[in-house]
Each structure stands twice: as structure tokens, then as C-alpha cells.
C-alpha atoms as a PDB file:
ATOM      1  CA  UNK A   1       0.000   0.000   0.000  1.00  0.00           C
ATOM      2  CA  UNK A   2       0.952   3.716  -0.768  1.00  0.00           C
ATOM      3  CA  UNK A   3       2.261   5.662   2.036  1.00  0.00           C
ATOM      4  CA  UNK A   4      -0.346   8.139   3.423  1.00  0.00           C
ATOM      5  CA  UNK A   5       0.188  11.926   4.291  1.00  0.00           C
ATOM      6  CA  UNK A   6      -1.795  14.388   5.875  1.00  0.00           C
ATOM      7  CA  UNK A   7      -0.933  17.905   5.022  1.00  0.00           C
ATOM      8  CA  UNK A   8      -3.252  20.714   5.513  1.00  0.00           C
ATOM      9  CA  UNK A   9      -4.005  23.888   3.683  1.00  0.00           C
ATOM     10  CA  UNK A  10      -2.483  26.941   5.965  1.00  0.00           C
ATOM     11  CA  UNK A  11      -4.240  27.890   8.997  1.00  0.00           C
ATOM     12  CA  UNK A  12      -7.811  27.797   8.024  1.00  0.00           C
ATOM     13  CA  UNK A  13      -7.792  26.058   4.591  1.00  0.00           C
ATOM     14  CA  UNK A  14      -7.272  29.476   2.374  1.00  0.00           C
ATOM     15  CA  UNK A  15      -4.915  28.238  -0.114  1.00  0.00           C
ATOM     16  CA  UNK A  16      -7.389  24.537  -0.861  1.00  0.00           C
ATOM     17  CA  UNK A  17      -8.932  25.921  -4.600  1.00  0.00           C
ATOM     18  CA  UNK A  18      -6.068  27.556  -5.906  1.00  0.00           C
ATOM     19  CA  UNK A  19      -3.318  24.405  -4.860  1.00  0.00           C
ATOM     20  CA  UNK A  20      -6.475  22.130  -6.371  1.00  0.00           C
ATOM     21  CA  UNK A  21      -6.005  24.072  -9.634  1.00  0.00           C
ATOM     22  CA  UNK A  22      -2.933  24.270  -9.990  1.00  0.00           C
ATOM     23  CA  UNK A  23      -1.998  20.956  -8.861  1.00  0.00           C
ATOM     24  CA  UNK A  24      -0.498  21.350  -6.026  1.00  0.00           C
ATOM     25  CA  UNK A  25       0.502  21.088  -2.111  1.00  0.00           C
ATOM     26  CA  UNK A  26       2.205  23.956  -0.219  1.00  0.00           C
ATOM     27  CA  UNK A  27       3.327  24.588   3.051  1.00  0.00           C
ATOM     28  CA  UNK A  28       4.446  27.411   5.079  1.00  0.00           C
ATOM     29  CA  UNK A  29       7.788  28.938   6.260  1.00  0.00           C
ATOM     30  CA  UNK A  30       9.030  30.522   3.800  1.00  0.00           C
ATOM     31  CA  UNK A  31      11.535  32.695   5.558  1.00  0.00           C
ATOM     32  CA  UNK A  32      14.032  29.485   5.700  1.00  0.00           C
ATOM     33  CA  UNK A  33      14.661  29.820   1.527  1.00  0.00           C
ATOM     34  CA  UNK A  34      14.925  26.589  -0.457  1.00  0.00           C
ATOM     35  CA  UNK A  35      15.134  23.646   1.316  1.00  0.00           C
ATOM     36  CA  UNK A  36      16.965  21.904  -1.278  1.00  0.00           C
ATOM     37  CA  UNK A  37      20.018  23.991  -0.159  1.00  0.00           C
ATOM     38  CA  UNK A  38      19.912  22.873   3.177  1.00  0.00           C
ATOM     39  CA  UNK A  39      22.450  20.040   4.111  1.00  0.00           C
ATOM     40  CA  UNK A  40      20.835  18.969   7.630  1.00  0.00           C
ATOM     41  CA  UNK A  41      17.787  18.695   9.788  1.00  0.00           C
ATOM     42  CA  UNK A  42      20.706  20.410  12.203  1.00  0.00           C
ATOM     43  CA  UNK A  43      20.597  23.715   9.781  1.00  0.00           C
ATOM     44  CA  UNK A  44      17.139  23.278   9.268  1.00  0.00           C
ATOM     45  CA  UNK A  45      16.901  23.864  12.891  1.00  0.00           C
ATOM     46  CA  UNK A  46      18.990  27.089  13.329  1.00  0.00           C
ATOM     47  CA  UNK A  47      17.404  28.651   9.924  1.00  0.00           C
ATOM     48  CA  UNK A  48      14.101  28.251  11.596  1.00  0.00           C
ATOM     49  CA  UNK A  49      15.283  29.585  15.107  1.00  0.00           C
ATOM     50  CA  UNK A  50      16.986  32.701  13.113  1.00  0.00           C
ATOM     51  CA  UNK A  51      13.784  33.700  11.203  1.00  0.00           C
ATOM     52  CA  UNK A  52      11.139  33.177  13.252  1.00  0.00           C
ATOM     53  CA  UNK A  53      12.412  34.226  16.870  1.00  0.00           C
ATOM     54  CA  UNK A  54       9.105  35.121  17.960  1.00  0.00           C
ATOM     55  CA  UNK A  55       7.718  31.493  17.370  1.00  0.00           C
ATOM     56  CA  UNK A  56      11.463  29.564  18.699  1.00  0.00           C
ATOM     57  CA  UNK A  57      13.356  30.882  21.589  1.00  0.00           C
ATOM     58  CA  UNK A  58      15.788  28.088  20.952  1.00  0.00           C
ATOM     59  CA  UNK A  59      17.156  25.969  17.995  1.00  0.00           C
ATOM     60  CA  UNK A  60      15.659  22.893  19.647  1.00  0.00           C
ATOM     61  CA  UNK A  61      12.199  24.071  20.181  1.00  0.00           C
ATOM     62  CA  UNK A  62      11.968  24.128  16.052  1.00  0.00           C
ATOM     63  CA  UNK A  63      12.611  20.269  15.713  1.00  0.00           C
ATOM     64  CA  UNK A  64       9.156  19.625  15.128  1.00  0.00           C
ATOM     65  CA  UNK A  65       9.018  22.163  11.965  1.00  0.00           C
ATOM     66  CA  UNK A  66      12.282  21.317  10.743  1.00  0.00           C
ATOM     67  CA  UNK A  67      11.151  17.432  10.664  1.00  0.00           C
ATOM     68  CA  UNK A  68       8.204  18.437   9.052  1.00  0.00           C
ATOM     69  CA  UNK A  69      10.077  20.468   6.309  1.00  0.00           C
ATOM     70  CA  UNK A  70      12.576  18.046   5.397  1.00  0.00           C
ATOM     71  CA  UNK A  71       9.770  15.141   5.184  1.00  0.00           C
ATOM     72  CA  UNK A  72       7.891  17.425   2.595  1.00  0.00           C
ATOM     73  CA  UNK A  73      10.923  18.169   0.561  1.00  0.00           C
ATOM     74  CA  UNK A  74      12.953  14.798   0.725  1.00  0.00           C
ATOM     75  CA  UNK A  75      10.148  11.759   2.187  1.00  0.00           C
ATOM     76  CA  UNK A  76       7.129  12.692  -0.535  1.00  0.00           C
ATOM     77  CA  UNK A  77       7.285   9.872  -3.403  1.00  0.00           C
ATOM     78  CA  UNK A  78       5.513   9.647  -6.371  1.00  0.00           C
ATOM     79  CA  UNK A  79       1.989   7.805  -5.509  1.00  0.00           C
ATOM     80  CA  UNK A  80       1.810   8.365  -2.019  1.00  0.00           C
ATOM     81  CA  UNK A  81      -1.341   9.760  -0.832  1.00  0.00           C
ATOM     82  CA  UNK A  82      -1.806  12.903  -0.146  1.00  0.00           C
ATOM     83  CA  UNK A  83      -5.256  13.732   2.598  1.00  0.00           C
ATOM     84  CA  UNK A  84      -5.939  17.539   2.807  1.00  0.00           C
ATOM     85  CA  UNK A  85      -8.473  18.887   5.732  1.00  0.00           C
ATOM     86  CA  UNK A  86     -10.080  22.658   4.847  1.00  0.00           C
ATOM     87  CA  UNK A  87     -11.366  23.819   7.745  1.00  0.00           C
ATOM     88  CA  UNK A  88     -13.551  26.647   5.647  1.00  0.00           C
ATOM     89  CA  UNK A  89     -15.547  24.152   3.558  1.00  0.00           C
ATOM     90  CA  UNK A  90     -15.189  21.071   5.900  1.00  0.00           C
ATOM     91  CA  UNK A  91     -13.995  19.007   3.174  1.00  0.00           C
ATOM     92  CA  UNK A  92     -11.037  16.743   2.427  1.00  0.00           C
ATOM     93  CA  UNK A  93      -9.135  17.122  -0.610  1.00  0.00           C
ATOM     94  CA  UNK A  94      -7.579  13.494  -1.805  1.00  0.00           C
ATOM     95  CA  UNK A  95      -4.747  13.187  -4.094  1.00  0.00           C
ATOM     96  CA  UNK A  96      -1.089  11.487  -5.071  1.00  0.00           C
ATOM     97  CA  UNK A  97       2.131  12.712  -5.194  1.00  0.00           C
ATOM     98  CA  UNK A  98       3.100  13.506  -8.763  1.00  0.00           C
ATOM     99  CA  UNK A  99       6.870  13.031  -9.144  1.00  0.00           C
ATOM    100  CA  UNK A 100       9.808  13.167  -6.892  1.00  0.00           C
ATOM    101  CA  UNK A 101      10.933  16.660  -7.012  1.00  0.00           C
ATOM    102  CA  UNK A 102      10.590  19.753  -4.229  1.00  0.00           C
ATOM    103  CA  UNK A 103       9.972  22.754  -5.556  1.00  0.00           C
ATOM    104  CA  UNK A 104      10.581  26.739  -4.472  1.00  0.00           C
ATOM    105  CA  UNK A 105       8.445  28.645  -5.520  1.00  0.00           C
ATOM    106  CA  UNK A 106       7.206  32.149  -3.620  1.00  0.00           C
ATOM    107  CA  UNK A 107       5.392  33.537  -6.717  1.00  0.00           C
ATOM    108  CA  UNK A 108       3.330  30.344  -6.893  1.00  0.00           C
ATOM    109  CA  UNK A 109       0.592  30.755  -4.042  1.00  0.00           C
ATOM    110  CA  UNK A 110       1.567  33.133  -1.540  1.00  0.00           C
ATOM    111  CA  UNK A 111       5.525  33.815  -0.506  1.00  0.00           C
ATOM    112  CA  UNK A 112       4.863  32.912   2.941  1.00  0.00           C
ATOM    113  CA  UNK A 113       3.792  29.132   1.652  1.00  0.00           C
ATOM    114  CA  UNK A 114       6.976  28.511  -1.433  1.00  0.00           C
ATOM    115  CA  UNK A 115       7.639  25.237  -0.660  1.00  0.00           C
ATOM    116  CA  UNK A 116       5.721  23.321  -3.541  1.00  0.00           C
ATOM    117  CA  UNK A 117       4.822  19.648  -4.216  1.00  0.00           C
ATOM    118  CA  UNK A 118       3.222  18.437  -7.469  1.00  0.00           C
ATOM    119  CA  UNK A 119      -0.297  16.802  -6.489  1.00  0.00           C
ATOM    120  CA  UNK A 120      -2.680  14.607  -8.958  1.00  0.00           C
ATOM    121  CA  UNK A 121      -6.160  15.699  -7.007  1.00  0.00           C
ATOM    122  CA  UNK A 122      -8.760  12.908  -7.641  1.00  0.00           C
ATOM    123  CA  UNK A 123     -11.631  13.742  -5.226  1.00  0.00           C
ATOM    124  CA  UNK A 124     -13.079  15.986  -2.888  1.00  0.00           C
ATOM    125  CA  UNK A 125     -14.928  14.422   0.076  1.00  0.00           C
ATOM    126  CA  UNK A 126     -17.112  16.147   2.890  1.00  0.00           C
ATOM    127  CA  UNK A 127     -15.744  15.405   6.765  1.00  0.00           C
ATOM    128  CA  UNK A 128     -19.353  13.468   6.700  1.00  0.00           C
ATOM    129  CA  UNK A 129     -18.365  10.780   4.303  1.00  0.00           C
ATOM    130  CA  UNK A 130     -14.969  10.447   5.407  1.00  0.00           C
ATOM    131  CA  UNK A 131     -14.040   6.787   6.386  1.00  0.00           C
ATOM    132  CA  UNK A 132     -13.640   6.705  10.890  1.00  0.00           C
ATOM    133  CA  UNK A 133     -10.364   5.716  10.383  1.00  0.00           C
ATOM    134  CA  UNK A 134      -9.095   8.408   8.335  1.00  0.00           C
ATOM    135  CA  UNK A 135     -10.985  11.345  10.092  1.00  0.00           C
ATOM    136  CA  UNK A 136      -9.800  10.215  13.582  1.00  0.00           C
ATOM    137  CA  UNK A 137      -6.037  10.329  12.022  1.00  0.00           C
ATOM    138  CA  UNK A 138      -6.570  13.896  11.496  1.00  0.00           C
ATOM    139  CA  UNK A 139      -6.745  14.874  15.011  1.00  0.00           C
ATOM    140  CA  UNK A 140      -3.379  16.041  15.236  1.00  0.00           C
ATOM    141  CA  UNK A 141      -2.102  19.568  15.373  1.00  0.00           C
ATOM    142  CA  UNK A 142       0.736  19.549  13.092  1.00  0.00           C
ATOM    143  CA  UNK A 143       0.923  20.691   9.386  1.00  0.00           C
ATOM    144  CA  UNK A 144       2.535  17.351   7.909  1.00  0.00           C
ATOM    145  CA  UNK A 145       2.627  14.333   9.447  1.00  0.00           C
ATOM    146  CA  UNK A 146       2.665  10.430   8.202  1.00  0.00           C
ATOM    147  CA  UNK A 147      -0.624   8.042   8.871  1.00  0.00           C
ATOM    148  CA  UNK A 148       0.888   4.786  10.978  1.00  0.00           C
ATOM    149  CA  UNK A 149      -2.529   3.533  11.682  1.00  0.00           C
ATOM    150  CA  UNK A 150      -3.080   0.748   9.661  1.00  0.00           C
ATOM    151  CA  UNK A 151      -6.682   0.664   8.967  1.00  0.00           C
ATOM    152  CA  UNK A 152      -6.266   4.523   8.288  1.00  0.00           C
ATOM    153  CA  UNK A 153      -3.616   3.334   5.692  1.00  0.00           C
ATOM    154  CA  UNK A 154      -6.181   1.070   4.428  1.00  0.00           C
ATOM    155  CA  UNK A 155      -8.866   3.155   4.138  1.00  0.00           C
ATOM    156  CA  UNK A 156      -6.594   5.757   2.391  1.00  0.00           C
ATOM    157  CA  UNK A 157      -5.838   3.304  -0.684  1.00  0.00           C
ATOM    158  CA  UNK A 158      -9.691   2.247  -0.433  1.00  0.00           C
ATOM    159  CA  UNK A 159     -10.409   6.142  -1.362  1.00  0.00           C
ATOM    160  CA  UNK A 160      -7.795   6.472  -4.476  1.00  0.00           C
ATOM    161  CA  UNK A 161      -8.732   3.090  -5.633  1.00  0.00           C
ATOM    162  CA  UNK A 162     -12.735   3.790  -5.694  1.00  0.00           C
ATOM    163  CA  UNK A 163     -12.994   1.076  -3.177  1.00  0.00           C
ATOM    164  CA  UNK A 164     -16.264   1.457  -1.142  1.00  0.00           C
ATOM    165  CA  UNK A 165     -15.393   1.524   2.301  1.00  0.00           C
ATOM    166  CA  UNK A 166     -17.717   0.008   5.020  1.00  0.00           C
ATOM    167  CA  UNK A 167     -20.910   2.157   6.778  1.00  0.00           C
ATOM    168  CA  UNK A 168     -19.571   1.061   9.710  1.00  0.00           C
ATOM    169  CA  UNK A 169     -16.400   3.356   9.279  1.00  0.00           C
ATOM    170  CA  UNK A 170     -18.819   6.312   8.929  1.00  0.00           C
ATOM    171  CA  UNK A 171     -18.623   8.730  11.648  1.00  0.00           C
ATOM    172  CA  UNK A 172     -21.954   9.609  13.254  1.00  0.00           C
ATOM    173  CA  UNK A 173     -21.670  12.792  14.823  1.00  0.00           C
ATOM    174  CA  UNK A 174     -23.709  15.967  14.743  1.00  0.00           C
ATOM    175  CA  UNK A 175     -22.789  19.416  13.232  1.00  0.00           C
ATOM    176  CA  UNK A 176     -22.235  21.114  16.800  1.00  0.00           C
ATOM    177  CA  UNK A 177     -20.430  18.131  18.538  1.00  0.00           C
ATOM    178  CA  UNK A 178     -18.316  18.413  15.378  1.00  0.00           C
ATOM    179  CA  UNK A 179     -17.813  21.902  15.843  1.00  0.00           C
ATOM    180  CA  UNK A 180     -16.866  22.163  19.606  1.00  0.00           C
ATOM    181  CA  UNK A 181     -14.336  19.205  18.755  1.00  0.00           C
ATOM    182  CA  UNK A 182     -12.809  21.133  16.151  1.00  0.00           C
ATOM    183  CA  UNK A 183     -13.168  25.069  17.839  1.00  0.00           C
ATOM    184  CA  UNK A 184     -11.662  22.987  21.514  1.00  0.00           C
ATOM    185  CA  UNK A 185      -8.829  21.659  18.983  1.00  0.00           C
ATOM    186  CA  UNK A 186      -7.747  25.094  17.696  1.00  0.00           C
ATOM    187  CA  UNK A 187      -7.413  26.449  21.136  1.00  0.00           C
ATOM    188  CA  UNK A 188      -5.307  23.703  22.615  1.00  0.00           C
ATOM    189  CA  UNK A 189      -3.392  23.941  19.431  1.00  0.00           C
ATOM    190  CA  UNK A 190      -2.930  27.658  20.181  1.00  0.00           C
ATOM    191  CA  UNK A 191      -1.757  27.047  23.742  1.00  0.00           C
ATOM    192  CA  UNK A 192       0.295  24.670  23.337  1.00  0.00           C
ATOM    193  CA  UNK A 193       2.303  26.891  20.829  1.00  0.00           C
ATOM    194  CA  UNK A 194       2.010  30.190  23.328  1.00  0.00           C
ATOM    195  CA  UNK A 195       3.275  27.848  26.490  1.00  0.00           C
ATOM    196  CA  UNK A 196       4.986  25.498  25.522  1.00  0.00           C
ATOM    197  CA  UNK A 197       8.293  26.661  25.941  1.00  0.00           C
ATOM    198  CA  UNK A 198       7.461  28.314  29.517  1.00  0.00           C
ATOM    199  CA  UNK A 199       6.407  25.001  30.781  1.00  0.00           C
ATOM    200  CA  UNK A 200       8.325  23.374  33.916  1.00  0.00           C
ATOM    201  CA  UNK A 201       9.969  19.633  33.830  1.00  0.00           C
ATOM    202  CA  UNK A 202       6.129  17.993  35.764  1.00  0.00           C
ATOM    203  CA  UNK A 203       4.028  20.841  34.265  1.00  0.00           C
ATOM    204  CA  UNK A 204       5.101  18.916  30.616  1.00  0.00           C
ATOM    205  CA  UNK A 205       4.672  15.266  32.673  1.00  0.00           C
ATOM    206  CA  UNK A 206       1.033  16.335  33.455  1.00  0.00           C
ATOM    207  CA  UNK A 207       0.488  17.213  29.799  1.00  0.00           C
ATOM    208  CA  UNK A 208       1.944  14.484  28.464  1.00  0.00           C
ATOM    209  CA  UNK A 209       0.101  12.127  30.842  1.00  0.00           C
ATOM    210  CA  UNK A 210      -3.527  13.744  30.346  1.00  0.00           C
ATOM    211  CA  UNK A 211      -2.597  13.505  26.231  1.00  0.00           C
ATOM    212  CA  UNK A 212      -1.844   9.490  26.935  1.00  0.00           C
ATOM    213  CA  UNK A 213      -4.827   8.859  28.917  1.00  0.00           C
ATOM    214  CA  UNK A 214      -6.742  10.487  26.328  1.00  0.00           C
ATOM    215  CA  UNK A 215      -5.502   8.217  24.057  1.00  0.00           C
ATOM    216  CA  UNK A 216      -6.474   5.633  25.811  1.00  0.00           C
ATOM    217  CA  UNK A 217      -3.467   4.757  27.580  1.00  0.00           C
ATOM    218  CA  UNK A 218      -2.997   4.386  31.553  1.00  0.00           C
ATOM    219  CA  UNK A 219       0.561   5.752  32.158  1.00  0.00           C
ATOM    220  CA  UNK A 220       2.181   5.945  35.562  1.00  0.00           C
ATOM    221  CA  UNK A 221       3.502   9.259  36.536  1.00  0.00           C
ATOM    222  CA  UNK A 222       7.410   9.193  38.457  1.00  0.00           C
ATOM    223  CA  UNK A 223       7.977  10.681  41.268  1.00  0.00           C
ATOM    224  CA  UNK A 224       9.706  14.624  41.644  1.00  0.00           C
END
């Protein structure tokens, strides 16, 4: 089975029609230049600490966006799936990666968003329709990241093959619980970026902990 990405349309899904025309995915960041210059996840890390201060106070605290940069411009192969939330519309755009080559491009879409990946788009579906397994994978916060999930890898190559997927996959939720899930989401999302860094050594245990027992784990908190 194709490998299965998530990447998501900017902050609130405003770049969805013209990347659909054009064939395309882009992602943000765009003060770091052309990541096909860049030698190292290490330099990756310092160019994002340099131009963005007021989002890094350290080199370390850009990992995650430095392992999300290099994934988009080295991981991406040609065929892999490609799942795109828009928040605006509530739909998910569903594609495959084109060819093997990262692009630069500010003059494309928006300078802020120059990092470019060629995208075959074969369907739009609403959040509705979405196979369970594939909306629940969306959950997290970042702007790339790789499905693990098996079934959500499955249902993935169920979608670009035309597959029907099962009803019981269908989520059955409500327009408002679907909202407050999503509005609760953004928030967290937002203070997690605000805090993070300010956060003591068992201020980060708690979060961690709550986050596991969310996820249905039962993890056992050391002692200070």
C-alpha cells in the first residue's frame, strides 16, 4: 500500500482551490529559503530559530518544523497519498504525489507558503463521508505528518482506488459536537504553541500524561 500523508491547507484552509487548480501542495515557512540547499535537519533547525524568533526561543524548540520540512521536501514519493483537511468548507481534498521533485516557488501561491509539491487531485470528500479511520487520524495539530494507523492506511488506498469503504467506518456525529471538537482543537493547538516553551519539567509530565490517557493509555507518573 501507498504511504499516506496528511498535510493541511495553511491555517484555516485558504490556499485549498487555488493548490487544487494548480496541482499542487504547499506549506508554510518561507523565511528558511529553499530547502533543497539545506544540508541537515541540524541547519534546518537554526534557519528556523533565526527567522522566526518570535515562534522559537531556541534551535531545539523548532525540531518539530524542521522534521516536518525536510519530510515534505525529501520523504514525498511519487503515488503516495496525499489527505488535505479545509477547515472553511469542511472538506477533504484526496490526491497522489506527482513526481519526486521539491519545488521553491514564492510567486506560486503566496511567498509565505513557497515550498511546492506536485499533487494529482482525484476527489473531494465532505468530513461526513470520510471513512472513521481516516478522520480520527486527522486529530493532530501539526501541518505534515505520516498516517501509521493501519486501517487509516487502508482506508486511504480504499479512497484512491474507488474502493467502497464500510458504513460502519462512517462517523456519526452531529454538526455542533463536530464543531466544539474542532473550535476545543484550535485552542489547545494555540496554547500549546504560546506555552509550551514556559512550561516546567512535571508541568510537561502532566500534559503528556492527560494527552496518553486520552488516548487511551494508563501511564504511571514518576515521582519529583
Amino acid at each position: 500500500m501507498a504511504r499516506v500523508w496528511v498535510i493541511r491547507f495553511g491555517n484555516f484552509g485558504e490556499f485549498a482551490d487555488e493548490c487544487k487548480s494548480k496541482g499542487v501542495i504547499v506549506i508554510g515557512w518561507g523565511k528558511v529559503g529553499d530547502l533543497s540547499l539545506i544540508r541537515s535537519k541540524d541547519e534546518l533547525r537554526e534557519k528556523l530559530y533565526i527567522n522566526y524568533p518570535e515562534n522559537y526561543k531556541k534551535a531545539s524548540s523548532a525540531g518539530v518544523a524542521a522534521g516536518m520540512l525536510w519530510q515534505f521536501s525529501r520523504d514525498l514519493s511519487p503515488n503516495d497519498i496525499i489527505i488535505s483537511p479545509r477547515k472553511d468548507t469542511r472538506e477533504i481534498l484526496v490526491g497522489t504525489v506527482e513526481d519526486s521533485q521539491y519545488l521553491f516557488d514564492p510567486n506560486l501561491i503566496d511567498r509565505e507558503y513557497p515550498h511546492v509539491r506536485r499533487v494529482k487531485w482525484k476527489k473531494t470528500i465532505s468530513y461526513d463521508s470520510a471513512p472513521r479511520e481516516i478522520w480520527k487520524s486527522m486529530t493532530a495539530w501539526q501541518t505534515l505528518f505520516e498516517l501509521s494507523s493501519t486501517e487509516a492506511i487502508s482506508a486511504a488506498n480504499s479512497l484512491i482506488s474507488g474502493a467502497n469503504t464500510h458504513p460502519s467506518s462512517q462517523i456519526d456525529l452531529n454538526t455542533e459536537t463536530k464543531d466544539f471538537y474542532f473550535d476545543v482543537k484550535e485552542k489547545t493547538k494555540e496554547f500549546i504553541i504560546k506555552h509550551f516553551d514556559k512550561l516546567k519539567g512535571f508541568e510537561f509530565q502532566e500534559i503528556v500524561g492527560q494527552t496518553l490517557k486520552a488516548a487511551g493509555f494508563y501511564p504511571k507518573p514518576t515521582k519529583p
